[in-house]
Protein backbone atom coordinates (compact mmCIF):
# COMPACT_ATOMS: atom_id res chain seq x y z
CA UNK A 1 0.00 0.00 0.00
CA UNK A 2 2.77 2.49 1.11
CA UNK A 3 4.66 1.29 -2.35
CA UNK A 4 1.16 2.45 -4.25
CA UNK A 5 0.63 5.83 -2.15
CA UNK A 6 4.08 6.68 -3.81
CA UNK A 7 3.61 5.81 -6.87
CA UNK A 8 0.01 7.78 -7.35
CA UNK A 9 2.00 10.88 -6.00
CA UNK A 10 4.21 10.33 -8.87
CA UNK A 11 1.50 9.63 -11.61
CA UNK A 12 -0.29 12.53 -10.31
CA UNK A 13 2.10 14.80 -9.90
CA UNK A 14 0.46 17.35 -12.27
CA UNK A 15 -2.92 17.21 -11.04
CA UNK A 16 -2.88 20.64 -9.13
CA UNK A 17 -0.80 22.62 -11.95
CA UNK A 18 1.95 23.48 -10.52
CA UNK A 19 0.24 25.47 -7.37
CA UNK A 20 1.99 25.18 -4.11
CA UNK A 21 1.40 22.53 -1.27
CA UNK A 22 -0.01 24.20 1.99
CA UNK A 23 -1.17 22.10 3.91
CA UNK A 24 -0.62 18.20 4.50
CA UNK A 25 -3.16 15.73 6.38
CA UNK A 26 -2.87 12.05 7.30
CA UNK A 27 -6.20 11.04 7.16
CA UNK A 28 -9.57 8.92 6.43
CA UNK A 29 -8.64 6.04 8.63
CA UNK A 30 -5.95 4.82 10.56
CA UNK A 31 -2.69 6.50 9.83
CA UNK A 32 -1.06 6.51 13.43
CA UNK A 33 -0.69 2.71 12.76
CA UNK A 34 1.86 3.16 10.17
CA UNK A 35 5.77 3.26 11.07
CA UNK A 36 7.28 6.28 11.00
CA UNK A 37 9.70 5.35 8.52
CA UNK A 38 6.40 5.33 6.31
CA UNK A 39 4.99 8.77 6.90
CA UNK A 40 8.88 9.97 6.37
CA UNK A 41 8.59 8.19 2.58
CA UNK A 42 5.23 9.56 2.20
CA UNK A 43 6.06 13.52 3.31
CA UNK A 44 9.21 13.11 1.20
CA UNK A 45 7.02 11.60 -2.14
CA UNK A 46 4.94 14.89 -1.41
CA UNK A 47 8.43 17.31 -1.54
CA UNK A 48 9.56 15.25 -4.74
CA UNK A 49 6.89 15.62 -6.65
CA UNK A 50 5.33 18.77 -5.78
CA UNK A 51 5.66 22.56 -5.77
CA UNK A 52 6.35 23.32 -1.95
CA UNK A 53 7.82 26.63 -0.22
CA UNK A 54 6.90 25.82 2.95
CA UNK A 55 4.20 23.38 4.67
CA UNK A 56 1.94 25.48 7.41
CA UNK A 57 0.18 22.70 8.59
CA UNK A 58 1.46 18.52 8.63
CA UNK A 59 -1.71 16.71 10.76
CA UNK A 60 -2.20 13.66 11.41
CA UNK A 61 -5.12 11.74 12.79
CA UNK A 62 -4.42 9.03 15.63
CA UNK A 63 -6.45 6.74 17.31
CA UNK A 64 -5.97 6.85 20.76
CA UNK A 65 -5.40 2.84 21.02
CA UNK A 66 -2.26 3.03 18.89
CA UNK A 67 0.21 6.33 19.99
CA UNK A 68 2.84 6.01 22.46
CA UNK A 69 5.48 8.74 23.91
CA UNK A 70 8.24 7.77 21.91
CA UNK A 71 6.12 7.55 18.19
CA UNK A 72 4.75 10.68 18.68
CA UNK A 73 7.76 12.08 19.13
CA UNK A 74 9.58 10.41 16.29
CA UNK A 75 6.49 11.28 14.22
CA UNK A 76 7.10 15.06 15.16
CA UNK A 77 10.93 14.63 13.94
CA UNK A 78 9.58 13.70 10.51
CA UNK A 79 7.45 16.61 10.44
CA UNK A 80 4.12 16.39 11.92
CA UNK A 81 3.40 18.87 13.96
CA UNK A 82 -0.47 18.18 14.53
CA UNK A 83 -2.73 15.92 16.02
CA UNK A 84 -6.09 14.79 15.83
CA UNK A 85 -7.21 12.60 17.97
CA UNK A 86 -10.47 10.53 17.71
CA UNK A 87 -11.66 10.60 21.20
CA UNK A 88 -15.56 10.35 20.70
CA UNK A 89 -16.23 10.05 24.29
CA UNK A 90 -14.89 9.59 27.66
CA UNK A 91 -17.17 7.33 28.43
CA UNK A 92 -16.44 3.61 28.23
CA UNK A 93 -20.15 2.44 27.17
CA UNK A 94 -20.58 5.09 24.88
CA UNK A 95 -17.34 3.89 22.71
CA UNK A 96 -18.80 0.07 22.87
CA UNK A 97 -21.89 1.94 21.75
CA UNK A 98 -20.01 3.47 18.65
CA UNK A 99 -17.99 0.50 18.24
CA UNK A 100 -14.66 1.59 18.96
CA UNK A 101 -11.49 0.04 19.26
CA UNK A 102 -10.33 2.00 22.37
CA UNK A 103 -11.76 2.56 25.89
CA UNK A 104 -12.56 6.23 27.89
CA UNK A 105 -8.31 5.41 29.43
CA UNK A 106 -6.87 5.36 26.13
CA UNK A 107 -8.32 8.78 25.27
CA UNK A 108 -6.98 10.83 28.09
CA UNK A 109 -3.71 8.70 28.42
CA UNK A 110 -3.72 9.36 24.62
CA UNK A 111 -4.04 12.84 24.91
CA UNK A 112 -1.40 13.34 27.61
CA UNK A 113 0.98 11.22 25.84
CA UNK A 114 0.79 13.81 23.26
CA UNK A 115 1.42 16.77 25.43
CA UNK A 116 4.14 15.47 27.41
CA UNK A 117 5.86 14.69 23.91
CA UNK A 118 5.43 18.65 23.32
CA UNK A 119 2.67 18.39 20.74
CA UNK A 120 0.99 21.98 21.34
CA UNK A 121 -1.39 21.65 18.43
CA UNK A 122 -3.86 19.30 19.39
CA UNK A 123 -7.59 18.42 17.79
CA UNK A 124 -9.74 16.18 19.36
CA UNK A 125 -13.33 14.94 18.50
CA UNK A 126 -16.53 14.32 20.19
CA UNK A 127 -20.19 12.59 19.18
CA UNK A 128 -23.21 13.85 20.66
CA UNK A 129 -26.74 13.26 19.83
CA UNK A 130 -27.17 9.69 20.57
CA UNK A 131 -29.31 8.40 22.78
CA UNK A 132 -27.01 6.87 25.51
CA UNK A 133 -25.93 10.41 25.88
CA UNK A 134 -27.35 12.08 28.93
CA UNK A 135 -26.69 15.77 28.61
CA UNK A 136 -25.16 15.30 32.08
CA UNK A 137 -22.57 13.25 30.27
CA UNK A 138 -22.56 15.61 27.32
CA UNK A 139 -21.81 18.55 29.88
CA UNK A 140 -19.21 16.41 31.49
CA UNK A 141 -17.46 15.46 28.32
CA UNK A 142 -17.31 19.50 27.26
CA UNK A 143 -15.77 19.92 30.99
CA UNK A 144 -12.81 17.27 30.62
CA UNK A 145 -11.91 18.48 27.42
CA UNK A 146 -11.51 22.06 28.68
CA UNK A 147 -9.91 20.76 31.79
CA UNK A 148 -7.12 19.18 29.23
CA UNK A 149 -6.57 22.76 27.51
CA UNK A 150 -7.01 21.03 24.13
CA UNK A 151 -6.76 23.85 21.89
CA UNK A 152 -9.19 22.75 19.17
CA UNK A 153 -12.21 21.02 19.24
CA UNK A 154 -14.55 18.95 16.73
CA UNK A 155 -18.00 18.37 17.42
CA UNK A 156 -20.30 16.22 15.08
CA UNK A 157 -24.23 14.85 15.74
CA UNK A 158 -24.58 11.73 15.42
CA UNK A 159 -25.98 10.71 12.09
CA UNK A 160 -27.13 7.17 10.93
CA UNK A 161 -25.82 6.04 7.82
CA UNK A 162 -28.37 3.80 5.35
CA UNK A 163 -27.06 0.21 4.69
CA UNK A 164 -25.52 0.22 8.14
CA UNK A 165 -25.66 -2.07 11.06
CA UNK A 166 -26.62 0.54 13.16
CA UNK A 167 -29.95 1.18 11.01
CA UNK A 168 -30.58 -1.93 10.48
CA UNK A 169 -30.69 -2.64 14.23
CA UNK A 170 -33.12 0.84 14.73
CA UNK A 171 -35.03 -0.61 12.05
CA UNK A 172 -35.62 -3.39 13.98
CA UNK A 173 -36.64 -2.05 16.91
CA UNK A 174 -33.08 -3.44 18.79
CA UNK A 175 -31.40 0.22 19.37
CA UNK A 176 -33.57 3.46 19.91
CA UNK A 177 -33.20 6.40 16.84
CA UNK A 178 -31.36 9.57 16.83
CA UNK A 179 -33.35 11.98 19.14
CA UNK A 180 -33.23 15.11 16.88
CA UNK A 181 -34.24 17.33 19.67
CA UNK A 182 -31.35 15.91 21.57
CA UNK A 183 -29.11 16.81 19.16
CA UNK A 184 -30.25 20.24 18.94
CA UNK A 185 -30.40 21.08 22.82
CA UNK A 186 -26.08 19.48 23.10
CA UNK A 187 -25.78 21.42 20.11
CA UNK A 188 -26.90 24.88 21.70
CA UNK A 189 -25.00 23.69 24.86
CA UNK A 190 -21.85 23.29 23.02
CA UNK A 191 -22.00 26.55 21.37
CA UNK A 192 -22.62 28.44 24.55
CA UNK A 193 -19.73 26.73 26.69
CA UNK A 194 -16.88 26.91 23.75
CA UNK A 195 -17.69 30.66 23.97
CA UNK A 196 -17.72 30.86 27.64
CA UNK A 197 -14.29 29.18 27.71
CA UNK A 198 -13.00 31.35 24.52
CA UNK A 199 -12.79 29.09 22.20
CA UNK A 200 -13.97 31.01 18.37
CA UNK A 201 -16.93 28.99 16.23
CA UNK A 202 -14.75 29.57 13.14
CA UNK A 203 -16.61 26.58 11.44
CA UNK A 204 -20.23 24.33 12.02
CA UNK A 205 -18.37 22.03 13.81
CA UNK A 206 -14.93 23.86 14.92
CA UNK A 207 -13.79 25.43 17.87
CA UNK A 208 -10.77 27.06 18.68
CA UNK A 209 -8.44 29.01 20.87
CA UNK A 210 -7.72 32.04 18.56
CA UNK A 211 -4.76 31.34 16.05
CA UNK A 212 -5.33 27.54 16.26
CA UNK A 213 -7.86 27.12 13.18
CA UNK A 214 -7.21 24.28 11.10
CA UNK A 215 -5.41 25.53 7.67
CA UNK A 216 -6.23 22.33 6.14
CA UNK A 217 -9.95 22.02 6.65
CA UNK A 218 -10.54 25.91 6.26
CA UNK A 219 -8.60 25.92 3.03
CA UNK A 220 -11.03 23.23 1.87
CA UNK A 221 -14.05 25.52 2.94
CA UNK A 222 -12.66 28.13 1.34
CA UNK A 223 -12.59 26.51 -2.01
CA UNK A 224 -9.08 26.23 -3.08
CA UNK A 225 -7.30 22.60 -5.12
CA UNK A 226 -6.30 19.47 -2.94
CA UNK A 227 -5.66 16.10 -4.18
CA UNK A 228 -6.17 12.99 -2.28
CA UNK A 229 -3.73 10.09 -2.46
CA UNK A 230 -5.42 6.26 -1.72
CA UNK A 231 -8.91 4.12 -1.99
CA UNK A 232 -11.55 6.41 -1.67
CA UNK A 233 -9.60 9.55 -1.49
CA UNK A 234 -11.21 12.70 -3.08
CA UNK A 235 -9.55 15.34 -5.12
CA UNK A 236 -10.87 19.26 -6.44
CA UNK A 237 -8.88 20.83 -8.99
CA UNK A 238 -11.70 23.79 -9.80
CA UNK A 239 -12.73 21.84 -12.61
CA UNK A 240 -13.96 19.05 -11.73
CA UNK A 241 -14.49 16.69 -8.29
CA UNK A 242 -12.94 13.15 -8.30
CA UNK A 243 -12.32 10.14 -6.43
CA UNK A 244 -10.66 6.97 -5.88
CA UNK A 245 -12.09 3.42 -5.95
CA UNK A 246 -12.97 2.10 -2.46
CA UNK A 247 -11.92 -1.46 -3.00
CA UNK A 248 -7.89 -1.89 -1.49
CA UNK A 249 -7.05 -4.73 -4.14
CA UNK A 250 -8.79 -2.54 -7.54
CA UNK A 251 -6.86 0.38 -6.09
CA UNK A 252 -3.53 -1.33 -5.65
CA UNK A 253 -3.92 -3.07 -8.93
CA UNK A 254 -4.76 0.17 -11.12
CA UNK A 255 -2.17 2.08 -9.64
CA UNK A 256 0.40 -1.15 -10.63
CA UNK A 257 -0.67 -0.85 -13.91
CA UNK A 258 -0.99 3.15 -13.52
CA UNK A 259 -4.77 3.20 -15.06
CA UNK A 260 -6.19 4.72 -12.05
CA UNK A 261 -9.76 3.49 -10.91
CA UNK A 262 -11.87 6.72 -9.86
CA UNK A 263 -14.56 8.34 -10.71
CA UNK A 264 -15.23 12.37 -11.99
CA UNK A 265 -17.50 14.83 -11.72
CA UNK A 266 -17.13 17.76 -14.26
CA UNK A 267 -18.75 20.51 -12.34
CA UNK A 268 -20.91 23.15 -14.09
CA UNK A 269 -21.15 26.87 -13.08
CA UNK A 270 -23.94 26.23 -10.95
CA UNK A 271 -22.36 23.31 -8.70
CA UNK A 272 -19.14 25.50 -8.21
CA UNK A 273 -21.74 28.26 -6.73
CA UNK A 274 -23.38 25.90 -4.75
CA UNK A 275 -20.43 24.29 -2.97
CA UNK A 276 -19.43 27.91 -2.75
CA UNK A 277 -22.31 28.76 -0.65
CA UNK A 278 -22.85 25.42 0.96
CA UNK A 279 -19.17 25.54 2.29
CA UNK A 280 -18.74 29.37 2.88
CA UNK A 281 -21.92 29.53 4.94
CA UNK A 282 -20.55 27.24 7.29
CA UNK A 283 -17.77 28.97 8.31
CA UNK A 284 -17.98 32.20 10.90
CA UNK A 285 -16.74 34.68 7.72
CA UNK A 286 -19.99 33.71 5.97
CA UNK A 287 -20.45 34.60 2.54
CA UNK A 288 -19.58 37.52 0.79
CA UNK A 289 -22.83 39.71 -0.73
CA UNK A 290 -20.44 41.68 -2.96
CA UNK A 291 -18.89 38.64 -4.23
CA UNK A 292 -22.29 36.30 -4.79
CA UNK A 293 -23.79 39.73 -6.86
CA UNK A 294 -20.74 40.01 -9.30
CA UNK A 295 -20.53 36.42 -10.06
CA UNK A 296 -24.45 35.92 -10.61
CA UNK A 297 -26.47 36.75 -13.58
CA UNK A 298 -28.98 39.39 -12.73
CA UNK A 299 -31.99 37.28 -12.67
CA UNK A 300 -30.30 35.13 -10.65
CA UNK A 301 -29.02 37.67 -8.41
CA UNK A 302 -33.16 39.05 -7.80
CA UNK A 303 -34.30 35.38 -6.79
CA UNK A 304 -31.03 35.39 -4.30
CA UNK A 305 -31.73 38.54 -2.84
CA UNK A 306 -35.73 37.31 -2.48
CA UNK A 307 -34.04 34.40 -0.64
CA UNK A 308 -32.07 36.41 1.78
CA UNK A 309 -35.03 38.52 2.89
CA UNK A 310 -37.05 35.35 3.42
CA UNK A 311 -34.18 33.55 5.62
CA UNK A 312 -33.77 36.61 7.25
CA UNK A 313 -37.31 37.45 8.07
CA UNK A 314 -37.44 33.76 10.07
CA UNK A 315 -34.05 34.35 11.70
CA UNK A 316 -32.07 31.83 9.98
CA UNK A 317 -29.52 34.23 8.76
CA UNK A 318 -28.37 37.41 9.57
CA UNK A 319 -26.45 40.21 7.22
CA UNK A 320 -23.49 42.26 8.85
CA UNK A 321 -20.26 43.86 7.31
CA UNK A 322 -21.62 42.80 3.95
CA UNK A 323 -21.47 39.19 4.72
CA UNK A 324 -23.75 36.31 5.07
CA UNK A 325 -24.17 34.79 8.14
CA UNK A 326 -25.74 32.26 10.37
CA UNK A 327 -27.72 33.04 13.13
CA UNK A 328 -27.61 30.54 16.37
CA UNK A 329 -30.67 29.00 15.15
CA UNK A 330 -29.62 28.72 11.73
CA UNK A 331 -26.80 26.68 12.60
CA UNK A 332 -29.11 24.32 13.90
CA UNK A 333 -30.62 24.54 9.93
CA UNK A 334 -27.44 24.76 7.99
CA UNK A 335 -27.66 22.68 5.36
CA UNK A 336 -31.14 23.46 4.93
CA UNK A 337 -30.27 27.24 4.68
CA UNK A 338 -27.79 26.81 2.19
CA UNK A 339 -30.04 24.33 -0.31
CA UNK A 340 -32.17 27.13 -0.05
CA UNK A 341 -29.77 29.68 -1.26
CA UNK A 342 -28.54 27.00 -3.99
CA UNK A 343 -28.51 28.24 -7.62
């Protein structure tokens, strides 16, 4: 796999024409299970083949089962220099619940490990909006983390994908559903303590101390080229969305015989202003009006402009410094909001 990683940098090399590499991120799985000597032949495939002044940002996610002292410290000698850590909960019958691999120890000893190696940027994640969680827990969960001085902070709802054990056992009756209103009032919570404690709501789901934004994900929200090396990795070069096969042995065997297996999507001038919208609006700068009544057509501009007025009227949105925003409640709406504003 490692040998095939290299090789579709190589092949792919001109996929981003020419512009510089920002950002790097270890994702999409399980990278902290790989040997350092691996990420080292990885980072250097990226400096090989690839336009690079400097890298701002070298993440990569860990589970908290599989870190010790030593790797992350060997890891940060070969350039990464941040962490995200899957923590999910700190509670040990939640994780069973979500079917993880570690317990509510590994995450704080995981977490620890990483600070007493000198790892100052640190993510971490957290689930809420299922039904084992009490918002007792919920609140307690919030409270370690802030305890920890992690400086950034990912929070996602619970959602219940179709074809998947999980729905098949709410379908039978075996495991209650996502409580919706649940989700909503740990939602609110959330928002309310993250402020309290300083932390800025730079993105739906991100919190941070001020300066410690991701660069990776809010490049991505901000609509600029990345390429994704490995099965099911997905790539935007402004002209079109693709991505790789799911299947390990197809993906190993096109890239040995270097005819790629992926899919494309050639996107239209309408797509590109939806993703614009759907993934601006989700970030605290919002959306620029300036910007959205240059690039539309005048028509389109009129039925836009009816739009804001409407979404404004109910509170969804709000309009300061000639920007599109969110309200509170509207985050709890988002990606209803922005299929509203879609083209």
């Amino acid at each position: 796999m490692i040998e095939s990683l290299l090789c579709e940098l190589k092949l792919r090399k001109e996929y981003l024409n020419g512009e510089k590499i920002e950002t790097i991120y270890f994702g999409g799985g399980t990278p902290s299970l790989l040997e350092v000597s691996d990420i080292d032949r990885l980072l250097n495939g990226v400096y090989e083949h690839y336009s690079i002044d400097s890298i701002s940002e070298c993440t990569l996610e860990a589970n908290p089962d599989d870190v010790s002292n030593d790797k992350i410290k060997a890891f940060n000698k070969v350039g990464i220099d941040r962490l995200s850590i899957g923590v999910q909960s700190f509670y040990d019958e939640d994780l069973l619940y979500m079917n993880r691999a570690h317990n509510a120890h590994d995450a704080l000893r995981c977490i620890q490990i990483a600070q007493d190696a000198g790892v100052e940027n640190i993510s971490a994640d957290l689930i809420f909006g299922f039904p084992m969680l009490t918002h007792e827990k919920w609140h307690k969960n919030i409270e370690t983390m802030m305890k920890l001085e992690i400086p950034h902070l990912s929070c996602y709802a619970m959602t219940v994908e179709p074809k998947t054990a999980l729905a098949s056992l709410i379908k039978k009756g075996n495991e209650k559903p996502v409580n919706h209103e649940q989700s909503a009032e740990q939602y609110e919570y959330l928002m309310y303590k993250m402020e309290e404690h300083g932390f800025e709501h730079y993105e739906i789901s991100s919190f941070s101390k001020p300066s410690k934004h991701a660069i990776h994900n809010s490049n991505y929200w901000n609509g600029k080229q990345y390429i994704g090396i490995g099965p099911s990795a997905h790539s935007y070069n402004g002209i079109s969305r693709q991505w790789n096969i799911a299947n390990n042995i197809k993906y190993l065997h096109g890239v040995e015989t270097k005819q790629l297996d992926f899919e494309q999507e050639i996107l239209s001038r309408e797509e590109k202003m939806n993703d614009q919208i759907l993934t601006q609006l989700r970030t605290s700068k919002g959306i620029s009006i300036n910007a959205m009544k240059e690039q539309l057509f005048t028509h389109e501009w009129n039925l836009f402009d009816q739009k804001l007025t409407q979404l404004t009227e109910t509170e969804m949105i709000q309009l300061k410094s000639e920007n599109i925003h969110l309200t509170q409640k509207g985050k709890l709406f988002a990606d209803w909001v922005a299929s509203e504003l879609f083209l």
